[in-house]
Protein backbone atom coordinates (compact mmCIF):
# COMPACT_ATOMS: atom_id res chain seq x y z
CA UNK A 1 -22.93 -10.38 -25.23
CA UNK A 2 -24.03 -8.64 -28.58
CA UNK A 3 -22.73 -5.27 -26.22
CA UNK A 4 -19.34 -6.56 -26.15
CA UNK A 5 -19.71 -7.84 -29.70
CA UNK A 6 -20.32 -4.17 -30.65
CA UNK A 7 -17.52 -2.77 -28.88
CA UNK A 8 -15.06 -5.07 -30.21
CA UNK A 9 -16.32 -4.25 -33.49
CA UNK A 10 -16.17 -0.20 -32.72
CA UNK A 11 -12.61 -1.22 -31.52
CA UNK A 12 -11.80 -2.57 -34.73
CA UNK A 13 -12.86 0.47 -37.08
CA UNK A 14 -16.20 2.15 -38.25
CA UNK A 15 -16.97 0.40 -41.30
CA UNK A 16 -16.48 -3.28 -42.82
CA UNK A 17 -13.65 -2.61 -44.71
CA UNK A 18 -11.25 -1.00 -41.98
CA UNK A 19 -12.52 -3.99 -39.40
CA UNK A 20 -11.76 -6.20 -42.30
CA UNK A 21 -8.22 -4.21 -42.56
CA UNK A 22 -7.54 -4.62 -39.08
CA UNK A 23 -8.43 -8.29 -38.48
CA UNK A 24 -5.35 -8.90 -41.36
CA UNK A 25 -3.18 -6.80 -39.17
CA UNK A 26 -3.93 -8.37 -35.83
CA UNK A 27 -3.19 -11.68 -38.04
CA UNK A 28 0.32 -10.69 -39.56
CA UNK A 29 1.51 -9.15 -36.65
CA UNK A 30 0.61 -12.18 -34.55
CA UNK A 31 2.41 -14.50 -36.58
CA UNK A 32 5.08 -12.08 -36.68
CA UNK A 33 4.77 -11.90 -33.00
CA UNK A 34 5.65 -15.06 -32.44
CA UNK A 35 8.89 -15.84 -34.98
CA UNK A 36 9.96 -11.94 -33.19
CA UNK A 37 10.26 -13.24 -29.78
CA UNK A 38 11.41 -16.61 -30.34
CA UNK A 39 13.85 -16.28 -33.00
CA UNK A 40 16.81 -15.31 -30.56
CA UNK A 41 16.50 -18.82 -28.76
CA UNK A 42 15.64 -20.28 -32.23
CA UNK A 43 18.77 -19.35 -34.32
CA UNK A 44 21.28 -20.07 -30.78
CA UNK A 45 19.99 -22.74 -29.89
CA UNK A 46 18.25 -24.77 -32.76
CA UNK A 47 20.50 -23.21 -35.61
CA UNK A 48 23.67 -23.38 -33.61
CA UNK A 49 24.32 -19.52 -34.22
CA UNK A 50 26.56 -17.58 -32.53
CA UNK A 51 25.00 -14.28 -31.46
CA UNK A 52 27.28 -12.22 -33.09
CA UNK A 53 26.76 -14.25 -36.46
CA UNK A 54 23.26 -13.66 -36.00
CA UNK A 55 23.82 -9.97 -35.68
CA UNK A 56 26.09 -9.97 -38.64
CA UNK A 57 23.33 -12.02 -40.86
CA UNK A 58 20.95 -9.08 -40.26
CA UNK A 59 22.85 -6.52 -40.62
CA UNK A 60 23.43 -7.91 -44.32
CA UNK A 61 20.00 -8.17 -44.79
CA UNK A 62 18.71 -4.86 -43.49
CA UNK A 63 21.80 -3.36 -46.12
CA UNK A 64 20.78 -5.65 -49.10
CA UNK A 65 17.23 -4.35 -48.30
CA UNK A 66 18.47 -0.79 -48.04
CA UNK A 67 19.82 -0.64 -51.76
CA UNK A 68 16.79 -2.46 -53.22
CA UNK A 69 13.88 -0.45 -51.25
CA UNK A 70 12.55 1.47 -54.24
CA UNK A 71 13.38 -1.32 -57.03
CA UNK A 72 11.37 -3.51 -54.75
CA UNK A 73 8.50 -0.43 -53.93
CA UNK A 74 7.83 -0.03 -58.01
CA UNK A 75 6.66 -3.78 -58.30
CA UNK A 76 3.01 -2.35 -56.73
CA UNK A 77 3.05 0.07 -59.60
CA UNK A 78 3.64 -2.16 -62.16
CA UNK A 79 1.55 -5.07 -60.91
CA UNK A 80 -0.86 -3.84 -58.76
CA UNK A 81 -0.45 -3.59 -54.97
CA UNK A 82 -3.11 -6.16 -53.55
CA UNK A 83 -1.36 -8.67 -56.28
CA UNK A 84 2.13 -8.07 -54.80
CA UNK A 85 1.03 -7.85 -51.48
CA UNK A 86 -0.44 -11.15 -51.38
CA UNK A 87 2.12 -12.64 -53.41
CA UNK A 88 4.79 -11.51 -50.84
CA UNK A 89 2.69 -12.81 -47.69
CA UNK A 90 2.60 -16.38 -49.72
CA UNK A 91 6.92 -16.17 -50.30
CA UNK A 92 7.08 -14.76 -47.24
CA UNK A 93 5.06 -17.56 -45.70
CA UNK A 94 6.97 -20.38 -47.04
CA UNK A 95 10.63 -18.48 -46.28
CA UNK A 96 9.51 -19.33 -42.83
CA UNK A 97 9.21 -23.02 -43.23
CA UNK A 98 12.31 -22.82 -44.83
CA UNK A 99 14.03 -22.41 -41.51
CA UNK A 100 13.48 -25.46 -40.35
CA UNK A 101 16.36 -26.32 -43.33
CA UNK A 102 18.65 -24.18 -42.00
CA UNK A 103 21.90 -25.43 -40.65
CA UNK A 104 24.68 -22.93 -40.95
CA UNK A 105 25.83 -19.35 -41.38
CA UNK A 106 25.97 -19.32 -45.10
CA UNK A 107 22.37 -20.49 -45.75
CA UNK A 108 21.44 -17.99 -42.50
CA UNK A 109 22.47 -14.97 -44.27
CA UNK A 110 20.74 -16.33 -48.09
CA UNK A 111 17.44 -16.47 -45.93
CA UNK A 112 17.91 -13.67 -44.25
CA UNK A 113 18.44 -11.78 -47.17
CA UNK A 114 15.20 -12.91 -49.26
CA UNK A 115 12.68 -12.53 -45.97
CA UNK A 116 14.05 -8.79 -45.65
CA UNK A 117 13.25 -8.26 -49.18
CA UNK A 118 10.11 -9.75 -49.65
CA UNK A 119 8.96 -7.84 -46.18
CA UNK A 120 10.34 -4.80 -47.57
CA UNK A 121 7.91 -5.30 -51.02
CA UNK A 122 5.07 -6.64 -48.76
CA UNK A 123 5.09 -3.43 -46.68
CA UNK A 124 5.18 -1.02 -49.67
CA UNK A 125 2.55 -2.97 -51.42
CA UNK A 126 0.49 -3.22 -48.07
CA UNK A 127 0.61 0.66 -47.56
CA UNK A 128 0.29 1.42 -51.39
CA UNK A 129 -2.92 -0.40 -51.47
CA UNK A 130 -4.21 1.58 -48.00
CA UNK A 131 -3.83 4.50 -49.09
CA UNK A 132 -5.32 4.03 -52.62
CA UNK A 133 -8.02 1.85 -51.13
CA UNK A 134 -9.33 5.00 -48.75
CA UNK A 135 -10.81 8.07 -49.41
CA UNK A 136 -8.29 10.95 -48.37
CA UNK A 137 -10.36 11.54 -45.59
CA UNK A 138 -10.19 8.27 -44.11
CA UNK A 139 -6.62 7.12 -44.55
CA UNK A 140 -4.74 8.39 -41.84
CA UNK A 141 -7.54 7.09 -39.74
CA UNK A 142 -7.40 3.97 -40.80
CA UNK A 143 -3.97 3.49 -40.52
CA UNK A 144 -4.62 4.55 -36.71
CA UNK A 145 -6.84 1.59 -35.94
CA UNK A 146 -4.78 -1.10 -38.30
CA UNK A 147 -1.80 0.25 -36.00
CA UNK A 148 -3.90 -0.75 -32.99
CA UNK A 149 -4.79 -3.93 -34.39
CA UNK A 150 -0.83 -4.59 -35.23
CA UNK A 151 0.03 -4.05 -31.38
CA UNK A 152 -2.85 -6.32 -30.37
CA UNK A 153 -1.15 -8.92 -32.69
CA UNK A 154 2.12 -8.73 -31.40
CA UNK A 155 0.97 -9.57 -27.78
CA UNK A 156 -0.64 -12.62 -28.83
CA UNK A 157 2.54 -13.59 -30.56
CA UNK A 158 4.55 -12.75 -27.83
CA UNK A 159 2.15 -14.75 -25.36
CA UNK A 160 2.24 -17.63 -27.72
CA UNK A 161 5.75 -17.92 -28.27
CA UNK A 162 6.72 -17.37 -24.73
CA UNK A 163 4.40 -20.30 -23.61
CA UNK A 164 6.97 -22.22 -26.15
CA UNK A 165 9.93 -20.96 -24.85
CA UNK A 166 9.08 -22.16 -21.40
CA UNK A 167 8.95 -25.42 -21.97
CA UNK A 168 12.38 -25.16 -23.46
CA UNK A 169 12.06 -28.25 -25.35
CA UNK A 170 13.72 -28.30 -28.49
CA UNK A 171 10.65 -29.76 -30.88
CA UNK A 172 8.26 -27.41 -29.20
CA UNK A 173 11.08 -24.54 -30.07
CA UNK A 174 11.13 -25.62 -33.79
CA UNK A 175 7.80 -25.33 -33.83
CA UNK A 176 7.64 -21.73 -33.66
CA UNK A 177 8.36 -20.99 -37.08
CA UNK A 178 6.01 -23.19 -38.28
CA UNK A 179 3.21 -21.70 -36.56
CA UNK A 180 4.37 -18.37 -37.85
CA UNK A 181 4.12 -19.76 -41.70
CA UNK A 182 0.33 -21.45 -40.87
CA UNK A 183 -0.50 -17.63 -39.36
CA UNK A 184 0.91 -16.15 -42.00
CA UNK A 185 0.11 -18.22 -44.77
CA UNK A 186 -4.10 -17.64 -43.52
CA UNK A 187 -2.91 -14.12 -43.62
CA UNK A 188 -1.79 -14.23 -47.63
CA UNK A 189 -4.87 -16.07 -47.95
CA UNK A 190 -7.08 -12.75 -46.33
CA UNK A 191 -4.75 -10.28 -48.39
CA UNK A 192 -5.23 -12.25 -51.92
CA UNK A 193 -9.43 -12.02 -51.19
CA UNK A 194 -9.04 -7.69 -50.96
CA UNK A 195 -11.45 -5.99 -52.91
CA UNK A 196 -9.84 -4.12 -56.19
CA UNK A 197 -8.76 -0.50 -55.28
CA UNK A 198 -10.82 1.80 -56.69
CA UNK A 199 -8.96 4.92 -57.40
CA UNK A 200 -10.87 8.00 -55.90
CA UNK A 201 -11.64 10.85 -58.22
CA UNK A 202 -9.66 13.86 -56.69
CA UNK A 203 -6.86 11.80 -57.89
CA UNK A 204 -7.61 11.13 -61.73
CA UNK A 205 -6.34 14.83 -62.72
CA UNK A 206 -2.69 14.36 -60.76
CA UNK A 207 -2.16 10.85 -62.73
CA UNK A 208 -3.36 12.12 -66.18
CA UNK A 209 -1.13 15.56 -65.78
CA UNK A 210 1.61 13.37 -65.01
CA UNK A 211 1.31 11.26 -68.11
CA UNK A 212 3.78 12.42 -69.57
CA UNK A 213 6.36 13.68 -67.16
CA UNK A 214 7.98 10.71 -68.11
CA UNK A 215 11.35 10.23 -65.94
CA UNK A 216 10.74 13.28 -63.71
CA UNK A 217 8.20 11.34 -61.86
CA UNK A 218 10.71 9.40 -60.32
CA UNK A 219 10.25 9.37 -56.96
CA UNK A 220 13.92 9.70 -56.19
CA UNK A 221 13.61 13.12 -58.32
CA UNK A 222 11.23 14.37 -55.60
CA UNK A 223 14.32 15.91 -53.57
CA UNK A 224 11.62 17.43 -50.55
CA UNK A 225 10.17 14.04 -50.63
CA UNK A 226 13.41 12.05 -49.86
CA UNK A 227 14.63 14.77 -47.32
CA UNK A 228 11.37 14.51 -45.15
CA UNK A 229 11.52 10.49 -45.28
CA UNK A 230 15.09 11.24 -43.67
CA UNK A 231 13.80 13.67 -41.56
CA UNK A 232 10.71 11.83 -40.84
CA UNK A 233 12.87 8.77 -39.99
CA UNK A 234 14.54 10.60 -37.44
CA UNK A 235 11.61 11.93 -35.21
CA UNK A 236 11.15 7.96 -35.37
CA UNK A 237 13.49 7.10 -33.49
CA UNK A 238 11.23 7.05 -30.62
CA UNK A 239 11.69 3.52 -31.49
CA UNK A 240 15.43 4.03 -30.43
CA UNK A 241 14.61 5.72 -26.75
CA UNK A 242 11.43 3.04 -26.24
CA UNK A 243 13.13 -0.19 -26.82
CA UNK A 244 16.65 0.68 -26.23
CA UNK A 245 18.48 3.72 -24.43
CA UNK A 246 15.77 3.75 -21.74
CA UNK A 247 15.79 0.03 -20.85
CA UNK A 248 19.58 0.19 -20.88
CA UNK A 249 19.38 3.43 -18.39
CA UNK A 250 16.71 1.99 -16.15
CA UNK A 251 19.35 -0.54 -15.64
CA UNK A 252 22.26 0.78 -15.84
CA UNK A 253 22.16 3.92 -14.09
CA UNK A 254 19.03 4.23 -12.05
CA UNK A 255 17.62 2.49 -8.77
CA UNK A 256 14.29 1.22 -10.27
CA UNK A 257 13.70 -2.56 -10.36
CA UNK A 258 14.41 -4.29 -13.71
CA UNK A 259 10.51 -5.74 -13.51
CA UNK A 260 9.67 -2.14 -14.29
CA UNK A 261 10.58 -3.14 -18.09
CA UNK A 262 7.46 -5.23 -17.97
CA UNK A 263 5.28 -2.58 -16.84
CA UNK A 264 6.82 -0.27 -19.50
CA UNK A 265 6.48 -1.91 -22.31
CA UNK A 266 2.82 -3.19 -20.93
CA UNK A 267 1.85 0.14 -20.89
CA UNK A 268 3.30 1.36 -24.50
CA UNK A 269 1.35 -1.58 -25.79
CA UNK A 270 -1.99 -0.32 -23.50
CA UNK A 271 -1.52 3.24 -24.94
CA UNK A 272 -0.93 2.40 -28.58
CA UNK A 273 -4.45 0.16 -28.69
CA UNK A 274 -6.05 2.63 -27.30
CA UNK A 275 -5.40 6.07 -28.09
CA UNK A 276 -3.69 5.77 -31.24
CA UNK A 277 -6.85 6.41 -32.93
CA UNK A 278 -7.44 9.64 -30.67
CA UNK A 279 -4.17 11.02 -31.93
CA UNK A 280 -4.67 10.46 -35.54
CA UNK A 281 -8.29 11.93 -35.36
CA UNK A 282 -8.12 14.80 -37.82
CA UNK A 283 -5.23 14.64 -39.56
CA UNK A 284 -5.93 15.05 -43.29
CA UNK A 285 -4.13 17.31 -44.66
CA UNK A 286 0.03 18.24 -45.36
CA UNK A 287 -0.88 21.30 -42.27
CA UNK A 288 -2.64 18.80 -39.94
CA UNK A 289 0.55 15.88 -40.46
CA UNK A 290 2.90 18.79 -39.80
CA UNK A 291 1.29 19.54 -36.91
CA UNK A 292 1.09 15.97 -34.95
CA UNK A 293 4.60 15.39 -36.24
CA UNK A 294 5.52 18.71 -34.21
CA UNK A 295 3.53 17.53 -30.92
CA UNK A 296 5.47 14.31 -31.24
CA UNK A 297 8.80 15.84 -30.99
CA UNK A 298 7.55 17.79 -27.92
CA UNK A 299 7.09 14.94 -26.36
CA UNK A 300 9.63 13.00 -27.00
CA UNK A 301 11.87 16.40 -26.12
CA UNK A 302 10.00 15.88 -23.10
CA UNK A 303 11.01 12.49 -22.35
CA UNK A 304 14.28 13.18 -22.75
CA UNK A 305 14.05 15.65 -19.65
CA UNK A 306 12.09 13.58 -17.86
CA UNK A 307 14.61 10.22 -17.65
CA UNK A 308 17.85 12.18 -17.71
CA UNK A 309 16.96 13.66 -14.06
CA UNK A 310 16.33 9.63 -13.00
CA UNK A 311 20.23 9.17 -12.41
CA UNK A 312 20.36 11.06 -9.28
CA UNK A 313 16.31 10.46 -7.98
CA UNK A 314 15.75 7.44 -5.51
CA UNK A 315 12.88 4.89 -5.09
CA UNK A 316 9.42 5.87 -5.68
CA UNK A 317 10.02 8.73 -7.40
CA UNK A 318 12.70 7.11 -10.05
CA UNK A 319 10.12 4.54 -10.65
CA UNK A 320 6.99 7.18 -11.14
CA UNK A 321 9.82 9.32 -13.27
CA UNK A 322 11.19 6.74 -15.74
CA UNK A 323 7.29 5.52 -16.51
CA UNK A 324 6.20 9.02 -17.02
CA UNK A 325 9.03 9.45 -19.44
CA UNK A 326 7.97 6.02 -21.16
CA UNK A 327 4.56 7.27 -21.55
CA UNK A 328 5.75 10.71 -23.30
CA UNK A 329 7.60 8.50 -25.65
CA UNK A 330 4.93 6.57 -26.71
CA UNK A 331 3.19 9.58 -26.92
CA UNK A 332 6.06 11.22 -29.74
CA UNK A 333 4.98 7.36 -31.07
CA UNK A 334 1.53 8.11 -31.99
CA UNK A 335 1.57 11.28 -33.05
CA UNK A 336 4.78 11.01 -35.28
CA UNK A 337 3.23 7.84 -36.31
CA UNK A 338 0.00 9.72 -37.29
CA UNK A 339 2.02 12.39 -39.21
CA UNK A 340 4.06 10.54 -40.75
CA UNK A 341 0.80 8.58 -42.55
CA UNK A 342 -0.43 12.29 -42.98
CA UNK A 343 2.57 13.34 -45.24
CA UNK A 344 2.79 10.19 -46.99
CA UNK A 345 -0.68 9.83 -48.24
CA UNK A 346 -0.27 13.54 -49.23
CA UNK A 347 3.10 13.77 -51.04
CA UNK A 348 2.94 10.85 -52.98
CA UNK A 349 2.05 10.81 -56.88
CA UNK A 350 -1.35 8.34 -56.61
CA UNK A 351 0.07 6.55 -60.01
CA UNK A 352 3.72 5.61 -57.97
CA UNK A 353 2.50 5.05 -54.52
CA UNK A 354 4.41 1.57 -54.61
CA UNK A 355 8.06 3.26 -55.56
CA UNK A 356 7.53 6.59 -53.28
CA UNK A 357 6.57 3.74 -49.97
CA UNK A 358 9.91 2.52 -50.99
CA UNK A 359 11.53 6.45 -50.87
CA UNK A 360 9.93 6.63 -47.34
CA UNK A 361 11.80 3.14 -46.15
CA UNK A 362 14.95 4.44 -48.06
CA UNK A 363 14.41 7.72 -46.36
CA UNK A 364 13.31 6.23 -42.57
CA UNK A 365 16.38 3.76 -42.64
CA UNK A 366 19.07 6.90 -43.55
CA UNK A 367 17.36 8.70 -40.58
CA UNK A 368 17.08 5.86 -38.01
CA UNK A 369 19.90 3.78 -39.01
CA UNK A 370 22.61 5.35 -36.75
CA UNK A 371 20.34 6.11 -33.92
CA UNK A 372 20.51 3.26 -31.85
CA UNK A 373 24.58 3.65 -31.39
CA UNK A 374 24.67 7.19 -31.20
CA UNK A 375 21.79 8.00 -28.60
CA UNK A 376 23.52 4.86 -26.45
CA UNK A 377 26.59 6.49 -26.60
CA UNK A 378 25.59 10.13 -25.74
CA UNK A 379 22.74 8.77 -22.65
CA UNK A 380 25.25 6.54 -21.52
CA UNK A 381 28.55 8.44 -21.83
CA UNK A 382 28.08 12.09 -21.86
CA UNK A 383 25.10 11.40 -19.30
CA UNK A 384 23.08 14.96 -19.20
CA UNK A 385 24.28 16.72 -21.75
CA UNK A 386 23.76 13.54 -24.25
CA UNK A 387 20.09 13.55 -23.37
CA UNK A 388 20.32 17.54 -24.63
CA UNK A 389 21.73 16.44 -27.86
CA UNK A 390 19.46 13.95 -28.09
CA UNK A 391 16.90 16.16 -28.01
CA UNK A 392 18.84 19.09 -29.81
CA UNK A 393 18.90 16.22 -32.88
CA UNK A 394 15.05 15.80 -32.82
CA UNK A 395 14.49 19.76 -32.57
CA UNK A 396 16.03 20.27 -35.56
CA UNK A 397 14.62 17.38 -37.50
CA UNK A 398 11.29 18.60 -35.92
CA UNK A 399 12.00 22.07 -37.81
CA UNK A 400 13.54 20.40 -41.10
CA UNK A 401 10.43 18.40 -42.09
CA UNK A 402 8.51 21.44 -42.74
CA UNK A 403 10.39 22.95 -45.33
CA UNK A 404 11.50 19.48 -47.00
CA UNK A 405 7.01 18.61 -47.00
CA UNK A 406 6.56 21.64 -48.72
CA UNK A 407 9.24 21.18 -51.26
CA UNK A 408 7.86 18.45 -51.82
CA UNK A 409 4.60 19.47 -52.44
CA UNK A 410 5.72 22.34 -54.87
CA UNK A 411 7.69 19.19 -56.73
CA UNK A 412 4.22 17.72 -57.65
CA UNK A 413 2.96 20.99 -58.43
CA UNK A 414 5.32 21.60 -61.21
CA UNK A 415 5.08 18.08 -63.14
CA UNK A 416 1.13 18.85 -63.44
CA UNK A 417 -1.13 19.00 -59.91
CA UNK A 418 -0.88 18.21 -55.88
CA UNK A 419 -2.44 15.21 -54.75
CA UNK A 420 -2.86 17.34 -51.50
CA UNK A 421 -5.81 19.58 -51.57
CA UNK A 422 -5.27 23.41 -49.81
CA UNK A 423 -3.92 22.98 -46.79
């Protein structure tokens, strides 16, 4: 027993504070979990949403949350991220509850709109404080593990809500957000009991030249830095190929059962517990995030030649083809994932880590924002040669990043220091 015990701990992180890191994310992303995969029969069928009003209420919130990503990023600057973190888990909490009150389109898209925003300041306050928390050693690492941790969440949430679902009883369907708010409000409890960040001493120099920069600090003046969040937002869109284009292909224009989807995204889930941490192991500096963001976009170039050749395969081998393509994806997944942590705990100014997390969501949502039409389109329509643009679009964000990283490492350079060390 105390052998298992150890291993789940190991699991978890090497030291107290990266287990304690990880338990929150296996918490958030379980209540998460569960509102995720039960808010489609939720809003239908409790709400009395159409689906395309439902589509149209989040599209308004993603593009309220668009414009107010780096307004929204600053409040960790100016109030510390651990204080706005927590504080955002508590609103964020109670927005759930609140839709339970929900009865029509109107008050649909007003919720909507505050739970995108106060997720979007929760997530730049949650990544401002892990990266300030962490020596630069350690924080690409520990991103790798929370990461796991998020993925086991999810699962549980999935599992929980889907036991819901089945009964498909109304009450026991209302219920779902209300166990979301009780995770997440024990998860708001957790962030608000943190210890203080501790700002690490390689960092002092960067904050003090930068005193008086003034304006220029902006994060939005950092032109490299914006460009590689677009950039960086495309080689994301993984995302795009995982969730959507290859489920639609699988059924669309392939052989393979539709229970394969299961087994795909089983084993995405599998792989990003368990060797997420294995691709992230290294990666410290601007060279080393370059590199794993260049290994992702080999694989997912790879992927892309691997599924387009399913339309004309049969049996066996379309079903051994699409899952080896699904687990090349996952693997652009973790190592983009791992580079992208990389560059961003590199390139930002320590005293503005809040407002340049909100650049990288401005930046990831220009890069990924069109994706999911465009790739359905060209797999779908053009067939072949779509998959070749496809991949054609990632090559060339793949060789973009590196110029945009280093411009935006020079930027830093010239208001005072680098908060990377020599690459």
């Amino acid at each position: 027993m105390a052998h298992l015990s150890g291993r789940i701990a190991r699991l978890a992180g090497p030291t107290p504070l990266v287990r304690r890191l990880s338990s929150q994310s296996v918490l958030s992303a379980f209540g998460d979990g569960v509102f995720l995969t039960g808010s489609a029969v939720f809003f239908t069928q409790i709400v009395g949403l159409s689906a395309a009003q439902v589509g149209l209420g989040l599209s308004i919130g993603g593009l309220v949350t668009f414009l107010l990503a780096v307004p929204l990023g600053k409040l960790s600057d100016r109030y510390g991220a651990r204080r706005v973190w927590a504080i955002a888990s508590l609103v964020e909490a109670l927005v759930y509850l609140a839709w339970l009150a929900v009865g029509g389109l109107i008050a649909f898209i007003a919720l909507t709109i505050l739970l995108e925003n106060v997720s979007s300041a929760s997530r730049s306050a949650r990544n401002a404080y892990r990266f300030d928390v962490f020596p630069r050693e350690e924080r690409v690492s520990s991103n790798a593990y929370f990461r796991a941790a998020r993925n086991v969440g999810y699962t549980l949430g999935a599992l929980l809500a889907g036991v819901a679902l089945a009964t498909n009883d109304d009450g026991v369907i209302r219920a779902v957000p209300v166990a979301t708010a009780l995770l997440l409000l024990c998860n708001a409890a957790l962030v608000a009991r943190l210890p203080a960040v501790v700002h690490h001493a390689e960092e002092a120099p960067l904050a003090e030249a930068l005193e008086e920069a003034g304006d220029k600090r902006s994060a939005l003046r950092n032109k490299g830095y914006v460009a590689m969040s677009v950039f960086g937002g495309i080689l994301g869109t993984h995302q795009v190929l995982l969730n959507v284009v290859i489920p639609l292909w699988l059924v669309e224009e392939t052989d393979a059962p539709r229970v394969l989807l299961a087994w795909l995204f089983g084993t995405n889930t599998v792989m990003a517990v368990l060797l997420q941490v294995a691709a992230a192991r290294g990666i410290t500096t601007v060279a080393d995030s370059l590199r794993a963001q260049r290994r992702g976009a080999f694989f997912f170039m790879l992927s892309c030649a691997i599924v387009l050749v399913t339309h004309d395969t049969v049996g066996w081998v379309t079903i051994a083809l699409v899952w080896i393509g699904h687990v090349t994806v996952t693997g652009a997944e973790l190592f983009q994932s791992a580079g992208e942590w990389g560059l961003q705990a590199e390139l930002a100014d320590p005293a503005r880590r809040g407002e340049y997390q909100g650049v990288s969501q401005l930046g990831y949502t220009l890069g990924t924002v069109w994706a999911p039409a465009a790739y359905t389109y060209l797999a779908m329509e053009w067939g072949t040669p779509g998959w070749f643009v496809i991949a054609g679009i990632v090559l060339v964000a793949a060789i973009a990043i590196h110029p945009s990283a280093r411009a935006a490492e020079r930027h830093l350079t010239r208001m005072g220091a680098t908060s990377a060390q020599p690459a």
